[in-house]
N, C-alpha and C. Protein backbone atom coordinates (compact mmCIF):
# COMPACT_ATOMS: atom_id res chain seq x y z
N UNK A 1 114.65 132.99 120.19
CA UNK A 1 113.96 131.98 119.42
C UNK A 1 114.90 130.80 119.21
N UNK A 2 114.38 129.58 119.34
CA UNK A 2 114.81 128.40 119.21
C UNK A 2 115.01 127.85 117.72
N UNK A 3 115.89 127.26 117.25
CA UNK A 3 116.37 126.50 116.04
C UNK A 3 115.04 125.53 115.97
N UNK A 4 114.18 124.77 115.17
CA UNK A 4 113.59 124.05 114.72
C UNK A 4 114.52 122.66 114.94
N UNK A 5 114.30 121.50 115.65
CA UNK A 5 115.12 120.74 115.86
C UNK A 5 114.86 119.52 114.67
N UNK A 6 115.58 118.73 114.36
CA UNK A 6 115.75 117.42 113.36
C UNK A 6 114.97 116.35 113.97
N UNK A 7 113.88 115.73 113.68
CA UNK A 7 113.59 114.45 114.54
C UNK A 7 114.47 113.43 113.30
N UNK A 8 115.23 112.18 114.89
CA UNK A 8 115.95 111.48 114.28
C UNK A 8 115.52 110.47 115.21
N UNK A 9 114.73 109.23 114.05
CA UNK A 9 114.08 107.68 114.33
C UNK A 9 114.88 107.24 115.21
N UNK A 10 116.53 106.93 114.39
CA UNK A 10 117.47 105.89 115.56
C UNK A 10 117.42 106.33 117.06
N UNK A 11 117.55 107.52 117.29
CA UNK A 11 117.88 107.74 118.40
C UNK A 11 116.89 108.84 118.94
N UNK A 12 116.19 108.53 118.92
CA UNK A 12 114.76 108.86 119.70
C UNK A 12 114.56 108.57 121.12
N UNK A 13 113.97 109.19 121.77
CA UNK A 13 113.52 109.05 123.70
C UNK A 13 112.35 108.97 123.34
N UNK A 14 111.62 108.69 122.66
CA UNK A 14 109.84 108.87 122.70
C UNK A 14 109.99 107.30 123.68
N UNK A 15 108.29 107.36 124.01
CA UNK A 15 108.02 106.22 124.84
C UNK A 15 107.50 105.39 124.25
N UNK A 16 107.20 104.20 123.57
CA UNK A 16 106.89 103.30 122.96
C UNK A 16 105.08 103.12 124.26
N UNK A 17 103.77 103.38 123.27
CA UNK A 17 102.95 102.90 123.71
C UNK A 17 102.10 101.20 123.10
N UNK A 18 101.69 100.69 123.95
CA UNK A 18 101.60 99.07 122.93
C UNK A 18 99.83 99.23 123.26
N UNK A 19 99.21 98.16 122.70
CA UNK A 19 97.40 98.27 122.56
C UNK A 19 97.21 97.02 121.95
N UNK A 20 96.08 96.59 122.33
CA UNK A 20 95.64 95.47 121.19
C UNK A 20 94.48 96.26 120.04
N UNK A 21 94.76 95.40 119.42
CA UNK A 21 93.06 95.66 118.06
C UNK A 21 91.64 95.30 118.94
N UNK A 22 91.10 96.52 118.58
CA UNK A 22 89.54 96.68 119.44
C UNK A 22 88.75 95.01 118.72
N UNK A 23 88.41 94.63 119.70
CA UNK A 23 87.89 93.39 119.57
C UNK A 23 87.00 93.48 118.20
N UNK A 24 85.84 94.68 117.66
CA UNK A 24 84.82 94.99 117.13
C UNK A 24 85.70 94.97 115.61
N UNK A 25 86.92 94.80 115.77
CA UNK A 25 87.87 95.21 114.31
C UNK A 25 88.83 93.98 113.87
N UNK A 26 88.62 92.77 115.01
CA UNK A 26 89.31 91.77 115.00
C UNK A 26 88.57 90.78 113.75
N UNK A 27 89.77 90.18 112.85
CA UNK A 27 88.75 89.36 112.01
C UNK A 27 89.66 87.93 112.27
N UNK A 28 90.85 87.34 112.80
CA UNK A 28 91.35 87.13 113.27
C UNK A 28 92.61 87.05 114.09
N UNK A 29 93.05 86.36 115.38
CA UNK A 29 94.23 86.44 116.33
C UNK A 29 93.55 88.00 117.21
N UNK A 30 94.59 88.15 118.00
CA UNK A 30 94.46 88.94 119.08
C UNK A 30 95.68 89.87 118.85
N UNK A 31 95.85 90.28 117.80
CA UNK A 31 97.58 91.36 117.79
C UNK A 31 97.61 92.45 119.02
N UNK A 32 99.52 92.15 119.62
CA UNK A 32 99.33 93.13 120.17
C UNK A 32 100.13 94.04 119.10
N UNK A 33 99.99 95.25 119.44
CA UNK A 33 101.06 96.48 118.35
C UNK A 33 101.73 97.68 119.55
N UNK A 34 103.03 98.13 119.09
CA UNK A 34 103.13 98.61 119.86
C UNK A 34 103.19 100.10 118.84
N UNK A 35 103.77 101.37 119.57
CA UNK A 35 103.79 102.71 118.55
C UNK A 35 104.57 103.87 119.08
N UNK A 36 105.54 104.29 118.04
CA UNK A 36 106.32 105.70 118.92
C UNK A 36 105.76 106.51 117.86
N UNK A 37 105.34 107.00 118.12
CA UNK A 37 104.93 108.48 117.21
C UNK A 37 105.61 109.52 117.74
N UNK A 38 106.63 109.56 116.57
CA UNK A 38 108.17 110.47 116.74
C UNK A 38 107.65 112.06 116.28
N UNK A 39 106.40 112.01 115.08
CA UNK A 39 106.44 113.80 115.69
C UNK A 39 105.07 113.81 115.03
N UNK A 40 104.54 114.92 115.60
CA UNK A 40 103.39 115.36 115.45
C UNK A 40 103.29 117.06 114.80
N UNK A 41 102.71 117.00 114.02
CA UNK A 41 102.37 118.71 113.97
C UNK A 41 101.29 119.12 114.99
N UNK A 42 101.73 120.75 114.98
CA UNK A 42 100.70 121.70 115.54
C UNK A 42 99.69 121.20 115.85
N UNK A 43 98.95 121.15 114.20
CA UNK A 43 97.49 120.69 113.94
C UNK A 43 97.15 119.28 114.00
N UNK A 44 98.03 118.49 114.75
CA UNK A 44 98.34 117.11 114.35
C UNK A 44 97.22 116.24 113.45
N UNK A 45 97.69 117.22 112.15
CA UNK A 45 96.93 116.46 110.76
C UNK A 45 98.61 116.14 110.19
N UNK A 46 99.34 115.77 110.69
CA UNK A 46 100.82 115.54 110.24
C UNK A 46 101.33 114.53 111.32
N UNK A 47 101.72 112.56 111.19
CA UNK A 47 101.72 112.12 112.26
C UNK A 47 103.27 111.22 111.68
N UNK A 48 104.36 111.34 112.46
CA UNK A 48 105.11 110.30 112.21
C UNK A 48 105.49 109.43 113.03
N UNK A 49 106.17 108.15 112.54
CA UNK A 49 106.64 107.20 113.94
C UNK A 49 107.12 105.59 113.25
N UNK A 50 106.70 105.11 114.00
CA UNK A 50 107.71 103.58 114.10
C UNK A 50 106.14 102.64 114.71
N UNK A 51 105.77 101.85 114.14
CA UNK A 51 104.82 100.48 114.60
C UNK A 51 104.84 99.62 114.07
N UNK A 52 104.72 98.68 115.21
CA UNK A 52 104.65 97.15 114.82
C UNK A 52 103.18 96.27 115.85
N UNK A 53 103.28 95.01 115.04
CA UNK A 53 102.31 94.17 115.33
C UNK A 53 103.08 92.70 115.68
N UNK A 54 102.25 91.77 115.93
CA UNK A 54 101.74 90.79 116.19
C UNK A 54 100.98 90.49 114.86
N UNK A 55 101.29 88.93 114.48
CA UNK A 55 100.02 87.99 114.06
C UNK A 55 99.01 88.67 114.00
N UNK A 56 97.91 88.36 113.19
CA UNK A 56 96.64 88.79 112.96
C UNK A 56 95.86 89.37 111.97
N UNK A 57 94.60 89.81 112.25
CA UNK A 57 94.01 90.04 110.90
C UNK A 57 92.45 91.18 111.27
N UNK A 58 92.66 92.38 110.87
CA UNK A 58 91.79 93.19 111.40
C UNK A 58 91.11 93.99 110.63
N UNK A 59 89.90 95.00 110.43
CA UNK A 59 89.34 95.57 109.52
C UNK A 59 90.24 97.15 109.57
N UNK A 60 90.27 97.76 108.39
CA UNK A 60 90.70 99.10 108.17
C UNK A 60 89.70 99.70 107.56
N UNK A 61 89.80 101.28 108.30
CA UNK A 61 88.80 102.23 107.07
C UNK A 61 89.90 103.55 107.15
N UNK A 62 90.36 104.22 106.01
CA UNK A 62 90.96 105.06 105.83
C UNK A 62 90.52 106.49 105.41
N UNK A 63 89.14 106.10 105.71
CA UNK A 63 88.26 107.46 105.43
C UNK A 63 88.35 108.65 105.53
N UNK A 64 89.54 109.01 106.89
CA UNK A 64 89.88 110.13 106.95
C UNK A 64 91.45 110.72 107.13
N UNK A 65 92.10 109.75 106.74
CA UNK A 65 93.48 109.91 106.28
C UNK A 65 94.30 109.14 105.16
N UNK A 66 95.51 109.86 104.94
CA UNK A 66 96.25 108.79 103.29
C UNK A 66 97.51 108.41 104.86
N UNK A 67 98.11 106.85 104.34
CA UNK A 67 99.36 106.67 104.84
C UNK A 67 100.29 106.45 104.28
N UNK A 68 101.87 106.88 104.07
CA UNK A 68 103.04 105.85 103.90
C UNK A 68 103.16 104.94 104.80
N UNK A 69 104.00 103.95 104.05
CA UNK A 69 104.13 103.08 104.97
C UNK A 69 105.61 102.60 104.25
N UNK A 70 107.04 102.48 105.29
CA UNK A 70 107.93 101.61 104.79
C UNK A 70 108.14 100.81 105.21
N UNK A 71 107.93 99.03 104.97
CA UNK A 71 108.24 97.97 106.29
C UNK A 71 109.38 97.60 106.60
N UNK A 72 109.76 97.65 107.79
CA UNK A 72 111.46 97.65 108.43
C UNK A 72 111.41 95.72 108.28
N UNK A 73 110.38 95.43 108.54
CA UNK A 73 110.29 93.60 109.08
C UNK A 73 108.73 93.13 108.50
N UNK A 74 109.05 91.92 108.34
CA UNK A 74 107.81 90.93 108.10
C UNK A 74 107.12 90.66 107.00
N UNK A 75 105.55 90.79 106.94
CA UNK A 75 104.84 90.46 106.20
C UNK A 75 103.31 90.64 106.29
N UNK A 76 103.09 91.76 105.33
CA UNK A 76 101.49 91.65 105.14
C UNK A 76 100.63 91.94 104.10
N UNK A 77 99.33 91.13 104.44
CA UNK A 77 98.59 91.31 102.98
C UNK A 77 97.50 92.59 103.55
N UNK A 78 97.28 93.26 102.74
CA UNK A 78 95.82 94.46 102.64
C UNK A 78 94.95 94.00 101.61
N UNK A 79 93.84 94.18 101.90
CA UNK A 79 92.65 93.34 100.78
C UNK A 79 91.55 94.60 100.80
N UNK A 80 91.34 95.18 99.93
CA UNK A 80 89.91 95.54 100.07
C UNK A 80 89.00 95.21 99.89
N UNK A 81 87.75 96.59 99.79
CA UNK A 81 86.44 95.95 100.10
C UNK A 81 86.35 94.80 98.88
N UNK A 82 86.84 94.83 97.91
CA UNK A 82 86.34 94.33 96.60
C UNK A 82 87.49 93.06 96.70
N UNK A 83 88.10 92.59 97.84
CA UNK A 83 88.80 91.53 98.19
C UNK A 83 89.86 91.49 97.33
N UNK A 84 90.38 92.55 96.48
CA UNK A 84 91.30 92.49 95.72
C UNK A 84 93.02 92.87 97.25
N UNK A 85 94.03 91.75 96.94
CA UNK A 85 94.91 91.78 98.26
C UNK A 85 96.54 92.75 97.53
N UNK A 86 96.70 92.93 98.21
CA UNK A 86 98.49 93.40 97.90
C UNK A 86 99.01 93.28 99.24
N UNK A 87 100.04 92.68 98.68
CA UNK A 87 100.99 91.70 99.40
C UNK A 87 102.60 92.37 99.59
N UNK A 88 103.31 92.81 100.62
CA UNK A 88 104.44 93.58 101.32
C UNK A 88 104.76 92.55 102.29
N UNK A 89 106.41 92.49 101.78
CA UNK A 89 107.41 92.48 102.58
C UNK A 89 108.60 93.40 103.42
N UNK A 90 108.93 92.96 104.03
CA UNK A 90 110.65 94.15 104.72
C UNK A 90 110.92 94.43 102.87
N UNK A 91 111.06 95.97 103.38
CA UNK A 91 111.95 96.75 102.36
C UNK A 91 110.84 97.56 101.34
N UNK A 92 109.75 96.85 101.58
CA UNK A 92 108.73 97.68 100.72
C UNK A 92 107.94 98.76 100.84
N UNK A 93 107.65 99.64 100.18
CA UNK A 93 107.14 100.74 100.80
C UNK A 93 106.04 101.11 99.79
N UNK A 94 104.60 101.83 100.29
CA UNK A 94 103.53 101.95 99.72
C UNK A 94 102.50 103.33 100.43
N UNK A 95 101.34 103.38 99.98
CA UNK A 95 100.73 104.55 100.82
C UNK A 95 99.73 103.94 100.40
N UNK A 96 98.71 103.96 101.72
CA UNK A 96 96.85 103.65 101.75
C UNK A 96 96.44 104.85 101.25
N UNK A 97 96.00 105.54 100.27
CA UNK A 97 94.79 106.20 99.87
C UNK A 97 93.66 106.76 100.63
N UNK A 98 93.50 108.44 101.20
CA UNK A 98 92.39 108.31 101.89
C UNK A 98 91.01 107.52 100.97
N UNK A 99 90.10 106.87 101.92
CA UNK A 99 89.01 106.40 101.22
C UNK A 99 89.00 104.97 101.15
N UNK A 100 90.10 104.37 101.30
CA UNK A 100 90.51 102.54 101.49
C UNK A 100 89.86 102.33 102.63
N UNK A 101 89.17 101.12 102.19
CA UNK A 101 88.71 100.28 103.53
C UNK A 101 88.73 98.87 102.68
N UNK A 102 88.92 98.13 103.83
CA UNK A 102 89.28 96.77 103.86
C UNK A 102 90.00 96.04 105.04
N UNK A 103 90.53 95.35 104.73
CA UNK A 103 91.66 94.51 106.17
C UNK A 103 92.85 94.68 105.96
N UNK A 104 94.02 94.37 107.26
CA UNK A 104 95.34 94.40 107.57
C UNK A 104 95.31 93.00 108.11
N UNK A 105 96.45 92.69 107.38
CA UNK A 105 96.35 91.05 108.01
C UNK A 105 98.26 90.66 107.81
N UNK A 106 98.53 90.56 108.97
CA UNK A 106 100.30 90.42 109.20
C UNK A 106 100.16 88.76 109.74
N UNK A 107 100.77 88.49 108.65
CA UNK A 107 101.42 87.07 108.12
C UNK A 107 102.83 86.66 109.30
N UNK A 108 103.45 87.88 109.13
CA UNK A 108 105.03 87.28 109.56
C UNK A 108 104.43 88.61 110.72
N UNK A 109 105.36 88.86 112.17
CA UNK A 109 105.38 90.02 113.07
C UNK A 109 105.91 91.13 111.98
N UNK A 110 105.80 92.54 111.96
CA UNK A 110 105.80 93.53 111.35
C UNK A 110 106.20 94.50 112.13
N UNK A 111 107.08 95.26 111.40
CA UNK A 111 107.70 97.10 111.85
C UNK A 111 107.54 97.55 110.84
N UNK A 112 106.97 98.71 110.88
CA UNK A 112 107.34 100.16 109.73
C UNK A 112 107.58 101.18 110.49
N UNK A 113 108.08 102.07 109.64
CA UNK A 113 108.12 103.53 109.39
C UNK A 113 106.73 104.03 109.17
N UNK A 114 105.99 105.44 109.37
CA UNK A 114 104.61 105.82 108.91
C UNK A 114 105.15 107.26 109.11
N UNK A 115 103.80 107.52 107.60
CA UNK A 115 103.55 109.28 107.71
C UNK A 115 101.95 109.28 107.66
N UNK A 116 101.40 109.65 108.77
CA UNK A 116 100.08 109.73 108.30
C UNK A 116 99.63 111.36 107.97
N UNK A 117 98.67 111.62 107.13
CA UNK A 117 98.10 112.83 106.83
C UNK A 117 96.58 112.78 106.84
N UNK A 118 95.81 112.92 108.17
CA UNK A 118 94.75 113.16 108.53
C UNK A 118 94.13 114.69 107.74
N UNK A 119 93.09 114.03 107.00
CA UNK A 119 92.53 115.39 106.20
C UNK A 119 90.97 115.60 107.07
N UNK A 120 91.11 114.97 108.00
CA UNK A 120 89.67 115.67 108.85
C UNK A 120 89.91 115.93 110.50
C-alpha cells in the first residue's frame, strides 16, 4: 500500500485547461479563463485548483455547490439576484454559499485558489 501523497499548488504537473464563458451566461466581454484542478476526490464532490479569467461579466448559479475562494490577483465584483455587489481584491478570501445566484464580473484579470464542495 501506497502513502497518501501531499498535493502541492507551487509545484504541480497538472495541465492547465483554458474555455471561454458559454455565450448563454455572457452579460458582458468574451473572458477567456483558464483552470488546473489540482485534486479531486473519489466522489469528486471535493474539487481543488488554481483559475483565472479575463475581463468580463457573466451569470452564476450556485445551486449545487458552496465555494472558497482566495484571490492570488485582480479584481472582482459578485452581485446577486437582489443586485446587492461585494467587491474582492488580491489577498481576499470568501466562500459563495450553495444557493447564490447572481453575476461574476472581473474588473482587473483574476487568479485564485478554489475549494469547491458539490452537494449534488
Amino acid at each position: 500500500m501506497s502513502a497518501v501523497k501531499i498535493i502541492d499548488f507551487q509545484n504541480s504537473t497538472v495541465l492547465t485547461s483554458t474555455s471561454s464563458v458559454e455565450p448563454e451566461r455572457r452579460l458582458s466581454g468574451a473572458p477567456e479563463q483558464s483552470l488546473q484542478n489540482m485534486y479531486a476526490s473519489a466522489a469528486k464532490d471535493l474539487l481543488s485548483g488554481t483559475w483565472s479569467s479575463e475581463v468580463g461579466k457573466w451569470s452564476v448559479d450556485y445551486s449545487q455547490r458552496h465555494e472558497f475562494c482566495y484571490l492570488i490577483k485582480g479584481h472582482i465584483v459578485l452581485a446577486d439576484e437582489d443586485g446587492e455587489e461585494s467587491t474582492f481584491k488580491a489577498g481576499d478570501a470568501f466562500v459563495i454559499p450553495v444557493g447564490f445566484k447572481g453575476s461574476w464580473e472581473v474588473i482587473e484579470p483574476v487568479s485564485k485558489y478554489y475549494v469547491i464542495y458539490n452537494v449534488a
